[in-house]
C-alpha atoms as a PDB file:
ATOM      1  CA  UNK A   1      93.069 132.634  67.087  1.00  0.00           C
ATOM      2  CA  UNK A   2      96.727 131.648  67.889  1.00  0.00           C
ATOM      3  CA  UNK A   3      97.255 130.216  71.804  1.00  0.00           C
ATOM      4  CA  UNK A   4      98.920 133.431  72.509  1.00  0.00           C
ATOM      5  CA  UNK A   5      96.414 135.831  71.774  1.00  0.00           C
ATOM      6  CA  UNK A   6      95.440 138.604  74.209  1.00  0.00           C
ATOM      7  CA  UNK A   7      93.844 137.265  77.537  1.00  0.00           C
ATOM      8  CA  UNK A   8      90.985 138.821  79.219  1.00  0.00           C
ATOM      9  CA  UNK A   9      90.790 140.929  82.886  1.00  0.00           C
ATOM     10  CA  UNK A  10      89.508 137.780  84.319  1.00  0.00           C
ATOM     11  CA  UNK A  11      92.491 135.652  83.031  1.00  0.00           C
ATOM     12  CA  UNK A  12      95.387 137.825  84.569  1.00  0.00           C
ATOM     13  CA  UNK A  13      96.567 136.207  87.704  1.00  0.00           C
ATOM     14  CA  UNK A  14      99.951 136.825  89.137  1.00  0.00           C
ATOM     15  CA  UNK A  15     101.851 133.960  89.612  1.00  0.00           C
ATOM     16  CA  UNK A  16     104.174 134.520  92.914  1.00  0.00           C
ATOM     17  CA  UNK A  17     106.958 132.248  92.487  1.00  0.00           C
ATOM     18  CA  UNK A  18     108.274 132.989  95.818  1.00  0.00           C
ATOM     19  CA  UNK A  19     105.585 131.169  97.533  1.00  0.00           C
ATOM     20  CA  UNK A  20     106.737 127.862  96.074  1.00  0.00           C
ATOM     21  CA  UNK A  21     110.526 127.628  97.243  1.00  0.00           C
ATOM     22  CA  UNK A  22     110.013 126.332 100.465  1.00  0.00           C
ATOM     23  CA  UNK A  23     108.030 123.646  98.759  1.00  0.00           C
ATOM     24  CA  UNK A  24     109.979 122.905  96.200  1.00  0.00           C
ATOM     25  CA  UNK A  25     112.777 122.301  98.205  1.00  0.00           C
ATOM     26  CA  UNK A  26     110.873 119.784 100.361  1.00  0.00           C
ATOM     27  CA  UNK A  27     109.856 118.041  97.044  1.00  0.00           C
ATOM     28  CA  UNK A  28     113.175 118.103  95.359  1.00  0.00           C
ATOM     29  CA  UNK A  29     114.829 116.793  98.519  1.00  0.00           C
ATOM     30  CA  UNK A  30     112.404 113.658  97.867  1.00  0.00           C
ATOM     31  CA  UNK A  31     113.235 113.556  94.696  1.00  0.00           C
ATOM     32  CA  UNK A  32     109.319 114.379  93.896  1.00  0.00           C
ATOM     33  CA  UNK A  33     107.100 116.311  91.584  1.00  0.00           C
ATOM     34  CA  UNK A  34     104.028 117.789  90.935  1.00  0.00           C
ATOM     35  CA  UNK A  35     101.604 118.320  88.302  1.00  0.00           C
ATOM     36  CA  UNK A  36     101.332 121.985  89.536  1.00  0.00           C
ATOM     37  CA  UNK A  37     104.647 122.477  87.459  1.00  0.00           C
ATOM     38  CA  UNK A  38     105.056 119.751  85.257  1.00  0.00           C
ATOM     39  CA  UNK A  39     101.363 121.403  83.797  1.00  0.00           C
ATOM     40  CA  UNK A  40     102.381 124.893  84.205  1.00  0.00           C
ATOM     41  CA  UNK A  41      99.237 125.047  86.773  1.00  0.00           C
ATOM     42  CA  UNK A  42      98.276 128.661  87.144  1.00  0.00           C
ATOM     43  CA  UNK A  43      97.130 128.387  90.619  1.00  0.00           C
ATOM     44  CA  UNK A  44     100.692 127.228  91.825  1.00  0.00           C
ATOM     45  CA  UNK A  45     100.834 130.295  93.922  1.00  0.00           C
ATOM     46  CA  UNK A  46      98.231 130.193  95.888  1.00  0.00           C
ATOM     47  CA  UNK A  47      98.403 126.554  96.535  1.00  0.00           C
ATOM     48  CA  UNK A  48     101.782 126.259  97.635  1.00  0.00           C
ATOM     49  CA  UNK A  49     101.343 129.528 100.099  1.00  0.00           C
ATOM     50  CA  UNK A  50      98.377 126.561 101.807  1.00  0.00           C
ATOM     51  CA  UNK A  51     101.457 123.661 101.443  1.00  0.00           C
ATOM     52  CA  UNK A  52      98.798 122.203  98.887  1.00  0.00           C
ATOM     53  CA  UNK A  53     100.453 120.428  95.998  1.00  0.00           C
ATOM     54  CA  UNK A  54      99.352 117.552  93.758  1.00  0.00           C
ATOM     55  CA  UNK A  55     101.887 115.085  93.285  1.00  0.00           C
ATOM     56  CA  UNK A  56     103.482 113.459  89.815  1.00  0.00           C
ATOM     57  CA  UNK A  57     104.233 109.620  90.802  1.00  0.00           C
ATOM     58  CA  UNK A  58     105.943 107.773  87.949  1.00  0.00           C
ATOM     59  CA  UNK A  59     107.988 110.242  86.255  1.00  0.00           C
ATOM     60  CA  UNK A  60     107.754 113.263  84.417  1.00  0.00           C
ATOM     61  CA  UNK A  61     107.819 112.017  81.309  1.00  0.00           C
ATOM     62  CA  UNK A  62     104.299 110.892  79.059  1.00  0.00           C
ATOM     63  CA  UNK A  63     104.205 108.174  76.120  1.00  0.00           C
ATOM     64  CA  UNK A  64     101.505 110.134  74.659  1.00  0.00           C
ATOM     65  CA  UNK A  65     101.433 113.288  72.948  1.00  0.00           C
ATOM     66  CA  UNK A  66      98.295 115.648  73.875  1.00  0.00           C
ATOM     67  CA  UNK A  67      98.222 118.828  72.005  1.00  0.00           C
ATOM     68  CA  UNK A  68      97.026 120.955  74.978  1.00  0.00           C
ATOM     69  CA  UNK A  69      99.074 119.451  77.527  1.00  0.00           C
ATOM     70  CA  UNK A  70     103.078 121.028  78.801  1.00  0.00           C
ATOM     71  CA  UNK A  71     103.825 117.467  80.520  1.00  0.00           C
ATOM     72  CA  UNK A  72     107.073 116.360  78.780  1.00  0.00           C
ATOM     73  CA  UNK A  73     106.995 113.602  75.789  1.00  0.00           C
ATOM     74  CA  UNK A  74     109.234 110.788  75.567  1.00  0.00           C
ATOM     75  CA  UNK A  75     110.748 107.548  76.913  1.00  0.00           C
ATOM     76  CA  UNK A  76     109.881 107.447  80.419  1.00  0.00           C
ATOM     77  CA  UNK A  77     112.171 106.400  82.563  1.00  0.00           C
ATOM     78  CA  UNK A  78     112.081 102.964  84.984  1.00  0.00           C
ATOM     79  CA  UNK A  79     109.892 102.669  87.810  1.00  0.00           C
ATOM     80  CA  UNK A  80     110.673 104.067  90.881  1.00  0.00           C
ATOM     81  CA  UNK A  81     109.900 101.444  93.945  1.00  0.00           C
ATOM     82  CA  UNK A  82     110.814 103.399  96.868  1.00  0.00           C
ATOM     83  CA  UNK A  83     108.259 106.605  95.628  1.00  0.00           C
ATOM     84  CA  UNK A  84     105.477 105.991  97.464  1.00  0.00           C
ATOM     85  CA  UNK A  85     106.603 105.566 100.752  1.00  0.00           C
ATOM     86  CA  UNK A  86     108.513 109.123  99.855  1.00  0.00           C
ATOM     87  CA  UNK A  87     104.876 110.751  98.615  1.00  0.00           C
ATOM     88  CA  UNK A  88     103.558 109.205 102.554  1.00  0.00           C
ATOM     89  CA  UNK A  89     106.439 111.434 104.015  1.00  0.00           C
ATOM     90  CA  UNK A  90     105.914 114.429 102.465  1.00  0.00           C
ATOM     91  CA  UNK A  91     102.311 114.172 102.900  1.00  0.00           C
ATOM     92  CA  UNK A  92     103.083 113.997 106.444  1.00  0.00           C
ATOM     93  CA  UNK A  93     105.864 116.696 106.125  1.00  0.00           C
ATOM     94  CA  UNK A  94     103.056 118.629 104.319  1.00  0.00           C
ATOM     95  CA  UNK A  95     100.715 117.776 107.153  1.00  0.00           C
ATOM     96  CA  UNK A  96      97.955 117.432 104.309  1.00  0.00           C
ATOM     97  CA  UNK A  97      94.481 116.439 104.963  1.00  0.00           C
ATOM     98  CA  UNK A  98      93.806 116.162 101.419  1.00  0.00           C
ATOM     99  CA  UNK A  99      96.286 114.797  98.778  1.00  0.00           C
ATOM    100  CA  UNK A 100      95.787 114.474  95.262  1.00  0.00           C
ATOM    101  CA  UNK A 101      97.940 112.051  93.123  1.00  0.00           C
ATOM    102  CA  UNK A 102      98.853 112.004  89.855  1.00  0.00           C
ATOM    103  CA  UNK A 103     100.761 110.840  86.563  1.00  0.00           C
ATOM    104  CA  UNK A 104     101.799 110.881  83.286  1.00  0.00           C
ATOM    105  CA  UNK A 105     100.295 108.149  80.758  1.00  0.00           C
ATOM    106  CA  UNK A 106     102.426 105.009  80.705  1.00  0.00           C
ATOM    107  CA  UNK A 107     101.617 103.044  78.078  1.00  0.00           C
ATOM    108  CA  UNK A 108     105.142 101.098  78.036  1.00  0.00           C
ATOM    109  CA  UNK A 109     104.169  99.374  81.671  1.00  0.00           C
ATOM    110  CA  UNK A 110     102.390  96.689  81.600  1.00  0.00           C
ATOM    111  CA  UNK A 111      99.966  97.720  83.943  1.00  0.00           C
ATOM    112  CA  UNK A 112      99.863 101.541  83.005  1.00  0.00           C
ATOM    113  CA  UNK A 113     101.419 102.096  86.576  1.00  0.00           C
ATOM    114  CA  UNK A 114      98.645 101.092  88.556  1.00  0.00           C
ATOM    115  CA  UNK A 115     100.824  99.161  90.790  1.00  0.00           C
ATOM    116  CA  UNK A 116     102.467 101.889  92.228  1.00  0.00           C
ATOM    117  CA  UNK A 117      98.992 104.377  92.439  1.00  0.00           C
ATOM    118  CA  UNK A 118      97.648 101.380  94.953  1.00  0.00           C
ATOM    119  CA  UNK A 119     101.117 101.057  96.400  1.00  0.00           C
ATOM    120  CA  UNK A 120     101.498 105.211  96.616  1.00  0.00           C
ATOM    121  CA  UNK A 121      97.705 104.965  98.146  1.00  0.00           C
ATOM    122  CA  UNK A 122      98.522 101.936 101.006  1.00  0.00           C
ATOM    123  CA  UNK A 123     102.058 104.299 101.790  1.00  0.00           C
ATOM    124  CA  UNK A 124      99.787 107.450 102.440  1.00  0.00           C
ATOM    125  CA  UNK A 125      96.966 105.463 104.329  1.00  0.00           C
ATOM    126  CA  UNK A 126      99.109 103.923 106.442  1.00  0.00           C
ATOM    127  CA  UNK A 127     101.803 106.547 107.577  1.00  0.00           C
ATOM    128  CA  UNK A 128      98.825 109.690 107.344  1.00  0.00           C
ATOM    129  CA  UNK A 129      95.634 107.891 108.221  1.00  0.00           C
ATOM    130  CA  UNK A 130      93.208 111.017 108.392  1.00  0.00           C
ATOM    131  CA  UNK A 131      94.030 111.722 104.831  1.00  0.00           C
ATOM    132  CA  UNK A 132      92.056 111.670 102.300  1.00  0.00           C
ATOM    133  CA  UNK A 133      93.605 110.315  99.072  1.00  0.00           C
ATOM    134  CA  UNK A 134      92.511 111.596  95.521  1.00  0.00           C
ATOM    135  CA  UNK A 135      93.567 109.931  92.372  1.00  0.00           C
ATOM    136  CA  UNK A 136      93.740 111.756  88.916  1.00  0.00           C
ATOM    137  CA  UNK A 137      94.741 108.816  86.892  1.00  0.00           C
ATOM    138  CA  UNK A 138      94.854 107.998  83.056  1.00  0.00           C
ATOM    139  CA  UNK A 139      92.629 105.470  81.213  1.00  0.00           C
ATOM    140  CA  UNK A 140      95.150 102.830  81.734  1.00  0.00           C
ATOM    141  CA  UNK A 141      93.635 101.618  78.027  1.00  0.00           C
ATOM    142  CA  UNK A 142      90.761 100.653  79.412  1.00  0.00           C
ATOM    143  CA  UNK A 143      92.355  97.707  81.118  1.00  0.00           C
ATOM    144  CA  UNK A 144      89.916  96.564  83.806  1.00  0.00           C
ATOM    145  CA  UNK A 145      92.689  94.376  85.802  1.00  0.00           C
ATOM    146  CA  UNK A 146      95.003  97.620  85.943  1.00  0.00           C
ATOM    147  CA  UNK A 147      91.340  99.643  87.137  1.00  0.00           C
ATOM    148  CA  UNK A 148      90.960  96.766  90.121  1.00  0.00           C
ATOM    149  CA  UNK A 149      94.331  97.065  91.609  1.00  0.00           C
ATOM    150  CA  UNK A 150      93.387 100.818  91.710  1.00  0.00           C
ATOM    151  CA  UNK A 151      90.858 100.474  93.136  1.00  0.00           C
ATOM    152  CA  UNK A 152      91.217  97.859  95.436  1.00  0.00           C
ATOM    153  CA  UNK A 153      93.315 100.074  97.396  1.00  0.00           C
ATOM    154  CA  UNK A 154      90.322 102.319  97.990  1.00  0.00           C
ATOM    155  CA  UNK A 155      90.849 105.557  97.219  1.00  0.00           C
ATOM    156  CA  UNK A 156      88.710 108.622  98.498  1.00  0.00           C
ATOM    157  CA  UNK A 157      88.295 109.577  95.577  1.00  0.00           C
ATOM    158  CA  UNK A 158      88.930 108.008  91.501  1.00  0.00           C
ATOM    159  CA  UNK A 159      89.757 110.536  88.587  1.00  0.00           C
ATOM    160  CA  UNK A 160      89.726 110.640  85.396  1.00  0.00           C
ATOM    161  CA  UNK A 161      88.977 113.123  83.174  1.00  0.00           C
ATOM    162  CA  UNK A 162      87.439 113.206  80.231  1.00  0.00           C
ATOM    163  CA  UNK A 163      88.983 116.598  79.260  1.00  0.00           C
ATOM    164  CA  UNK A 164      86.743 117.596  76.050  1.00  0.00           C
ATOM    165  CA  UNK A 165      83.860 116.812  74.013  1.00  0.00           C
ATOM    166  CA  UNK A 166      84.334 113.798  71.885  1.00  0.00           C
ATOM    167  CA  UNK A 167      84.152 115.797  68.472  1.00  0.00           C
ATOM    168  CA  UNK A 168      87.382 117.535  69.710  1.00  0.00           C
ATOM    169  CA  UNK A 169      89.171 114.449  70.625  1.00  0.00           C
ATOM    170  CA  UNK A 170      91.946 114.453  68.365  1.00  0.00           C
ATOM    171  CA  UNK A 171      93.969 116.686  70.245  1.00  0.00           C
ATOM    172  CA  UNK A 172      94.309 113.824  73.048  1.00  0.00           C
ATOM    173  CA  UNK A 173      96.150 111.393  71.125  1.00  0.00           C
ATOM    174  CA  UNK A 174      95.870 107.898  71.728  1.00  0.00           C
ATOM    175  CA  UNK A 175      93.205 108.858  73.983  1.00  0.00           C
ATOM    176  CA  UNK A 176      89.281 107.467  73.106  1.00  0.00           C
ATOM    177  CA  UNK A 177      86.232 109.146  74.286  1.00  0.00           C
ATOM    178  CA  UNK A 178      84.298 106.147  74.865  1.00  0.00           C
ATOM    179  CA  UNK A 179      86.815 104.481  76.563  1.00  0.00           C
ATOM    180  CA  UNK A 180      86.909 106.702  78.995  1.00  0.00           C
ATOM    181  CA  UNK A 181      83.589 106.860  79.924  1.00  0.00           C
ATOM    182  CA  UNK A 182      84.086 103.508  80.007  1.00  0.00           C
ATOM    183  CA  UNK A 183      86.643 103.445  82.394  1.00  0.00           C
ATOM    184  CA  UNK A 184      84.894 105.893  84.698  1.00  0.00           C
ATOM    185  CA  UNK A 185      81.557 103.804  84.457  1.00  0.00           C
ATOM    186  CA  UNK A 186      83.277 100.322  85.248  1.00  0.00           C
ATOM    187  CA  UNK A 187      84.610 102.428  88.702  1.00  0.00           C
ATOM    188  CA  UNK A 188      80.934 103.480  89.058  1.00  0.00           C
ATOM    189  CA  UNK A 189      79.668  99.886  89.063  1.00  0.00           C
ATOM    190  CA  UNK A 190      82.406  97.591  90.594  1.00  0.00           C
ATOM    191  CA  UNK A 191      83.072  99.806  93.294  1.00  0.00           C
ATOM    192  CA  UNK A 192      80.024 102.157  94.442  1.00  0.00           C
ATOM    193  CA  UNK A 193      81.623 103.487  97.432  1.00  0.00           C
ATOM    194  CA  UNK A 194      84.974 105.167  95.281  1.00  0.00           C
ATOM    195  CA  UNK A 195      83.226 108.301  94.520  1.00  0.00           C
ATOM    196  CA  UNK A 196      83.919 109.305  90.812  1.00  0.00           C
ATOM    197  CA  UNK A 197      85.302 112.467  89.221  1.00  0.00           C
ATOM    198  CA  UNK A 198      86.083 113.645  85.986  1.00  0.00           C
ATOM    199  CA  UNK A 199      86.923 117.093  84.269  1.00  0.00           C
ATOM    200  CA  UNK A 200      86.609 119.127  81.387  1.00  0.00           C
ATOM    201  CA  UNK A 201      88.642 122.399  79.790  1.00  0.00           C
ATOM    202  CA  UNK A 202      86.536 124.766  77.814  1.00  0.00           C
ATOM    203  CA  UNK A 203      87.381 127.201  75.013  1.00  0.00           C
ATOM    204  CA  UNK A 204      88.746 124.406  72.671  1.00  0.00           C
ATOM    205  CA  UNK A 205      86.122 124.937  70.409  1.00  0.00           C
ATOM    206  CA  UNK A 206      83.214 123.595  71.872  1.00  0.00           C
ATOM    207  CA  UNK A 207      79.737 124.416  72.058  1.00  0.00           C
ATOM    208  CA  UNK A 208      77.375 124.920  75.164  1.00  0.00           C
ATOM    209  CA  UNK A 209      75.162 121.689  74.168  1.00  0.00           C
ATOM    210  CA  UNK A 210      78.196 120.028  73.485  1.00  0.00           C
ATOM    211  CA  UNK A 211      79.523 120.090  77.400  1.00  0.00           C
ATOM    212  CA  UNK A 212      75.745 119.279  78.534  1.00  0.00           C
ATOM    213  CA  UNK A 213      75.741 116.144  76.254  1.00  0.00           C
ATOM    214  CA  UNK A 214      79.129 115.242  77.941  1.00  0.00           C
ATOM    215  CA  UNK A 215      77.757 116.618  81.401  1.00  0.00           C
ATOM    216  CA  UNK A 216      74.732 113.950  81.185  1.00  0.00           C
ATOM    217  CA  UNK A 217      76.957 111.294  79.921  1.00  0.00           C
ATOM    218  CA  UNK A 218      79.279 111.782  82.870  1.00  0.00           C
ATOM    219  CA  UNK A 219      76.305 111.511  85.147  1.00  0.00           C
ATOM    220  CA  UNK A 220      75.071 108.313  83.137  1.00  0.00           C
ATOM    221  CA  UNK A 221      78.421 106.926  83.448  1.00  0.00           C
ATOM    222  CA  UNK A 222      78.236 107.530  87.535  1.00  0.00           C
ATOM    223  CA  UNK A 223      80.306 110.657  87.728  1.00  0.00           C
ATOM    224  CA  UNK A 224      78.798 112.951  90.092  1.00  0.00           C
ATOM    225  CA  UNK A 225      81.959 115.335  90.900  1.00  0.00           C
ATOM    226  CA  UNK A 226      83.171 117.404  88.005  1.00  0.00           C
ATOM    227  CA  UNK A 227      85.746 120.690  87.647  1.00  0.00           C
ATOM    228  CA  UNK A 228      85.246 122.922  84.440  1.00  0.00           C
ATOM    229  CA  UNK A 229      88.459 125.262  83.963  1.00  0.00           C
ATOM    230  CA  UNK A 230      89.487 127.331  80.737  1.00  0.00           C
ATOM    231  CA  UNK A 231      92.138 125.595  78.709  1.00  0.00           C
ATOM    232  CA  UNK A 232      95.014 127.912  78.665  1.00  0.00           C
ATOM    233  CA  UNK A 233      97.551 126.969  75.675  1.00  0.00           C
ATOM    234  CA  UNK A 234     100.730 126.166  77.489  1.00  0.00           C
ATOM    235  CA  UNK A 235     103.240 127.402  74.597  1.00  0.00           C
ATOM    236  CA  UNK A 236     102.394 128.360  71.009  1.00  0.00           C
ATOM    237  CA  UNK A 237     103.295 125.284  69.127  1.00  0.00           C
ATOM    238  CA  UNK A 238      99.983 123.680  71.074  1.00  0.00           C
ATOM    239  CA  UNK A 239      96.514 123.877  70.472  1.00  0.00           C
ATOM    240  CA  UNK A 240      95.081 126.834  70.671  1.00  0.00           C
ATOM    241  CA  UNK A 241      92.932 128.364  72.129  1.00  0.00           C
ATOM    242  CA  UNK A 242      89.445 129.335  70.622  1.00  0.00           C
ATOM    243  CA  UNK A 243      87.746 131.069  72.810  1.00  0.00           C
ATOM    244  CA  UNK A 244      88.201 132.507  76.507  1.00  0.00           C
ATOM    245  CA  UNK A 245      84.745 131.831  78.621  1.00  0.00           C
ATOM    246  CA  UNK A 246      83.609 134.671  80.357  1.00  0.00           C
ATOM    247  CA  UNK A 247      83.585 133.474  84.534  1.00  0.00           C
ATOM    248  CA  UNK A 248      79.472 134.297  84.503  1.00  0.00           C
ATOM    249  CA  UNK A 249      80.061 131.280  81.352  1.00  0.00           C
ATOM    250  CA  UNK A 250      80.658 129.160  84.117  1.00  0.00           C
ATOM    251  CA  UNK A 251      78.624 130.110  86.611  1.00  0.00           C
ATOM    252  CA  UNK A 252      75.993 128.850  84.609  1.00  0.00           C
ATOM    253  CA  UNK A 253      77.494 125.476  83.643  1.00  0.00           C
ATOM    254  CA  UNK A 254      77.882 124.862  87.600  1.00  0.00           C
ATOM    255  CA  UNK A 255      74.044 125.669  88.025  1.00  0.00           C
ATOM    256  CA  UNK A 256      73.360 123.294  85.399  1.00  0.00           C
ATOM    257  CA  UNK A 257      75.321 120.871  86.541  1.00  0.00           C
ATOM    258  CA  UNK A 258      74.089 120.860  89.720  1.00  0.00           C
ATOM    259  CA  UNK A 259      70.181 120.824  88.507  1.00  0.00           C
ATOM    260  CA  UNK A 260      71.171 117.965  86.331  1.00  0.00           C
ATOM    261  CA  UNK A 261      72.591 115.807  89.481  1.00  0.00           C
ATOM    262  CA  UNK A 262      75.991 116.316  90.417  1.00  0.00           C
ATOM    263  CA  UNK A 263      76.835 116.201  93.751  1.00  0.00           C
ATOM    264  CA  UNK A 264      79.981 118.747  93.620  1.00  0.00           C
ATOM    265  CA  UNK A 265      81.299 120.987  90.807  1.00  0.00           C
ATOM    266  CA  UNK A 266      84.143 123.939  91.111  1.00  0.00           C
ATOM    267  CA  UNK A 267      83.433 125.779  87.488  1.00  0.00           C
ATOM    268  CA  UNK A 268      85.627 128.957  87.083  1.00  0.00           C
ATOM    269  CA  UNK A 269      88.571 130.271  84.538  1.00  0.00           C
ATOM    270  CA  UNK A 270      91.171 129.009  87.020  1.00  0.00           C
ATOM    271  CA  UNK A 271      90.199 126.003  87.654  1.00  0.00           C
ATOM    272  CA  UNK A 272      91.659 122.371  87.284  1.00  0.00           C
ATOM    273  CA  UNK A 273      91.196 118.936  88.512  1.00  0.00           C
ATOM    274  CA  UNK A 274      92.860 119.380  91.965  1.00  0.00           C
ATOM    275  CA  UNK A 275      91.763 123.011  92.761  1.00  0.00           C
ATOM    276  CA  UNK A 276      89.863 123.169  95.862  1.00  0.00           C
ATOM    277  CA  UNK A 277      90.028 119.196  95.737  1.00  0.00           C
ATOM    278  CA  UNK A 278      89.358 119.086  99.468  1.00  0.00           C
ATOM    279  CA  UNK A 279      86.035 120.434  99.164  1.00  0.00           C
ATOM    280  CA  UNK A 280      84.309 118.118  96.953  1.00  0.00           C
ATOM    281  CA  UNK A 281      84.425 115.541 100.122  1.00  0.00           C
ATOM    282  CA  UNK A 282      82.343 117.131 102.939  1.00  0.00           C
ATOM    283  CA  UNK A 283      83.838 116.249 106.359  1.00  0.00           C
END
């Protein structure tokens, strides 16, 4: 099955690119971006019509080269000091009560960027202080001094996701299954108040007792918020995709889920790592 074969009823959203100019504008102005288009998010719509966005800190280009993912490959450009304090305004422009942060592996910093999520994190505490502050960040190679100064700055919430099940794992390249439990475990036990959250795309080929095996290692590893979305092939020279899940598919994953211990999960075709991010945090 190529990535561009025929998608299902349940897989046809519009994508209303009006809704997003306003936004964009705001963003660009900043000099900003956001996952929602660096990823070719399909939700983007109806997002932006809330003024919900997830922001890309550190550039929009990634040192590694996923198969599944549309974020652009190649030499990433230097580190922007002033961003954060420019993510704190337009979360305030925004008037967001949730934000969700973001970036692109960097692998050529020495501290995979986690200087700037903490700095990006202070910036938004300080200049929005009823906002909660989500991280989606990437496994900064297992480097536990990069994972402190993350978290150290106390996030709401600490991401990472784990994406697939480990037999799959070639298609995240330079990526390592156990070292990324690894990274979400160490989160788990350092810091017990950073609640942690991971996520997974199905229809890469997977089985069912494939994502419960990860599902209970997640939970082992102190996960207890997880998103389960259907990997949608962003072009035809990437992965594709095997199989589309039928939404009653994931109904059932979320009931598991939930009977096996997790405290949130949003399981659906359309979802991803930031969709209805607000509501794994009750108020």
């Amino acid at each position: 099955m190529s990535g561009y074969s025929p998608k299902p009823e349940w897989l046809k959203k519009r994508i209303d690119f009006s809704e997003h100019i306003e936004l964009r504008a705001l963003l660009s102005a900043g000099g900003l971006h956001t996952i929602c288009e660096e990823a070719l998010c399909p939700n983007i719509s109806e997002c932006c019509a809330k003024n919900q966005a997830s922001f890309l800190i550190l550039g929009r280009f990634c040192t590694r080269a996923c198969e599944f993912c549309n974020v652009v490959k190649g030499k990433p450009l230097s580190v922007d000091p002033g961003e954060p304090e420019r993510i704190a305004e337009a979360v305030k422009k925004l008037g967001l009560s949730h934000a969700v942060i973001t970036s692109p592996t960097r692998d050529d910093l020495p501290d995979g960027g986690a200087g700037i999520f903490a700095e990006t994190v202070r910036a938004v505490r300080k200049n929005n202080p009823g906002t909660k502050i989500e991280l989606l960040v990437p496994d900064f190679q297992g480097d536990t001094v990069s994972i402190d100064t993350v978290c150290q700055a106390v996030p709401d919430i600490f991401g990472h996701n784990i994406e697939t099940v480990p037999r799959l794992y070639h298609v995240r390249k330079g990526a390592e299954y156990d070292r990324s439990m690894q990274v979400l475990s160490y989160v788990h036990e350092q810091y017990p108040g950073i609640p942690v959250k991971s996520g997974l795309m199905l229809g890469m080929g997977e089985t069912r007792d494939e994502v419960i095996e990860v599902m209970k290692e997640l939970l082992e590893a102190g996960c207890k918020f997880l998103s389960l979305g259907q990997y949608l092939a962003p072009g035809r020279s990437f992965y594709p995709v095997k199989e589309y899940i039928r939404p009653e598919v994931f109904a059932e994953y979320k009931e598991t889920g939930l009977k096996l211990g997790f405290r949130h999960i949003e399981s659906g075709p359309y979802v991803r790592s930031s969709y209805h991010a607000s509501e794994y945090l009750p108020e």
